[in-house]
Protein backbone atom coordinates (compact mmCIF):
# COMPACT_ATOMS: atom_id res chain seq x y z
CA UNK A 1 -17.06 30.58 -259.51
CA UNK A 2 -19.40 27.79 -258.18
CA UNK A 3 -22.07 28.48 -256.54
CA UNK A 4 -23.70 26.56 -252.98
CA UNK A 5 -25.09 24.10 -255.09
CA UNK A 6 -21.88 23.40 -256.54
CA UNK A 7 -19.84 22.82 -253.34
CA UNK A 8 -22.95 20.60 -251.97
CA UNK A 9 -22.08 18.55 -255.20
CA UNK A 10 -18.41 18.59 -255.30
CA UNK A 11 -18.96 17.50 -251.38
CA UNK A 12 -21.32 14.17 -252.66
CA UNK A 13 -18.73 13.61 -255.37
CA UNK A 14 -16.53 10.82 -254.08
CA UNK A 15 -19.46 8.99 -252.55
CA UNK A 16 -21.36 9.36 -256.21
CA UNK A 17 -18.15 7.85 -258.08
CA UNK A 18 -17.38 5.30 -255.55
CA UNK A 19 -21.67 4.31 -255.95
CA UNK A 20 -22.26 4.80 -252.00
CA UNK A 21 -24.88 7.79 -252.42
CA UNK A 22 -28.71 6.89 -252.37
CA UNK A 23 -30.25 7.27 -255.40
CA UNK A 24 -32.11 9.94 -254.52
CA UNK A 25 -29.22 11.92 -254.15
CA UNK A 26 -28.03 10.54 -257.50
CA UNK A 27 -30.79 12.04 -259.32
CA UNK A 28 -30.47 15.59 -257.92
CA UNK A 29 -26.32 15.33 -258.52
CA UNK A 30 -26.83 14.08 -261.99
CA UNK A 31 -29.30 16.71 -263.18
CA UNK A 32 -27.17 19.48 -261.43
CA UNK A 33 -24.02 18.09 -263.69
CA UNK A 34 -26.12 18.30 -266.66
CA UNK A 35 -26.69 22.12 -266.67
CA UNK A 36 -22.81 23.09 -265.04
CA UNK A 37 -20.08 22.70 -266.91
CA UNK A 38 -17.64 23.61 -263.87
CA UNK A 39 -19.25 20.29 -261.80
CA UNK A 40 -18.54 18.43 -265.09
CA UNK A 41 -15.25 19.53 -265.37
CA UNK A 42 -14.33 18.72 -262.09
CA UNK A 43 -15.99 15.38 -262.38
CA UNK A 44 -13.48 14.31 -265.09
CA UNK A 45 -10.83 15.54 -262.87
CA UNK A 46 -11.80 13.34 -259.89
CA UNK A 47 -12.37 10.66 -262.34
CA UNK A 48 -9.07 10.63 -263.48
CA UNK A 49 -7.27 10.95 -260.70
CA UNK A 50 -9.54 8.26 -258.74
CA UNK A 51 -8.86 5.76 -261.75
CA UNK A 52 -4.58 6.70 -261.55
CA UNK A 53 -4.66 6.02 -257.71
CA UNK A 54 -6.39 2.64 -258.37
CA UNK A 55 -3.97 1.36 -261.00
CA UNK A 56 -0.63 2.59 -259.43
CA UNK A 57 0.65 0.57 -256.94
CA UNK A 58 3.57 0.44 -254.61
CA UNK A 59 5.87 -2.44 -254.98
CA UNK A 60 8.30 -1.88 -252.29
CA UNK A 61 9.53 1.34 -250.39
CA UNK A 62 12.71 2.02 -251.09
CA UNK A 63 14.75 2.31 -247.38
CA UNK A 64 14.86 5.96 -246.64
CA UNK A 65 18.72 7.54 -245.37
CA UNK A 66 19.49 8.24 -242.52
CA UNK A 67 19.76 11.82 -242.71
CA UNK A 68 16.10 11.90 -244.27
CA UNK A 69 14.90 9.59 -241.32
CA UNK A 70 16.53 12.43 -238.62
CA UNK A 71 14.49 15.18 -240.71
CA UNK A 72 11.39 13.82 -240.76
CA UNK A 73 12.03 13.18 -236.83
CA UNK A 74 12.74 16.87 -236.55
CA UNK A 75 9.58 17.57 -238.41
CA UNK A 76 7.41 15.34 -235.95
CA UNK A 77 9.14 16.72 -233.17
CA UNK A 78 8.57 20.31 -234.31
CA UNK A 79 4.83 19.53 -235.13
CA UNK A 80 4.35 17.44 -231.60
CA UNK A 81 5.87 20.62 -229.65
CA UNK A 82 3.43 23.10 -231.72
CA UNK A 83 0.56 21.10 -231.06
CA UNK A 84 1.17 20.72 -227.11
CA UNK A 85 2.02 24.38 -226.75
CA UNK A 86 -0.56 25.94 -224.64
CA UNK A 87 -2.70 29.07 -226.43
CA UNK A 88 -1.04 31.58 -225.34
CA UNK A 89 2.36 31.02 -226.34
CA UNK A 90 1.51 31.05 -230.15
């Protein structure tokens, strides 16, 4: 299970992969990866899944049905009536 110092790292994480964190924060996040394996791990993870977002990308969307457009209308609906329902009525 990771400790605080892990979830302060997982936290810098994106910013360290996408080169936006200050150096000195660099430092401390690299020699924290090179004692935990579970950082490192999850590293490679983020990695990956950073570098699959990047290279797919969406041609077209395909038009969407009718009855999936009336769902997903019922869903906002649903979801704007839950979220202007006062307090005490939940």
């Amino acid at each position: 299970m990771p400790d605080r110092r892990c979830k302060q790292v997982f936290a810098m994480l994106s910013d360290y992969l996408d080169a936006d964190l200050p150096v000195k924060n660099c430092r401390e996040l690299e020699r924290h990866l090179k004692g935990c394996q579970p950082c490192l791990d999850y590293i490679e993870s983020l990695k990956t899944t950073v570098g699959a977002c990047r290279r797919y990308q969406v041609r077209s969307i395909p038009p969407l049905s009718k009855k999936v457009r009336q769902s997903l209308l019922l869903a906002l609906q649903k979801t704007d009536r839950a979220r202007t329902r006062p307090e005490s009525a939940v």
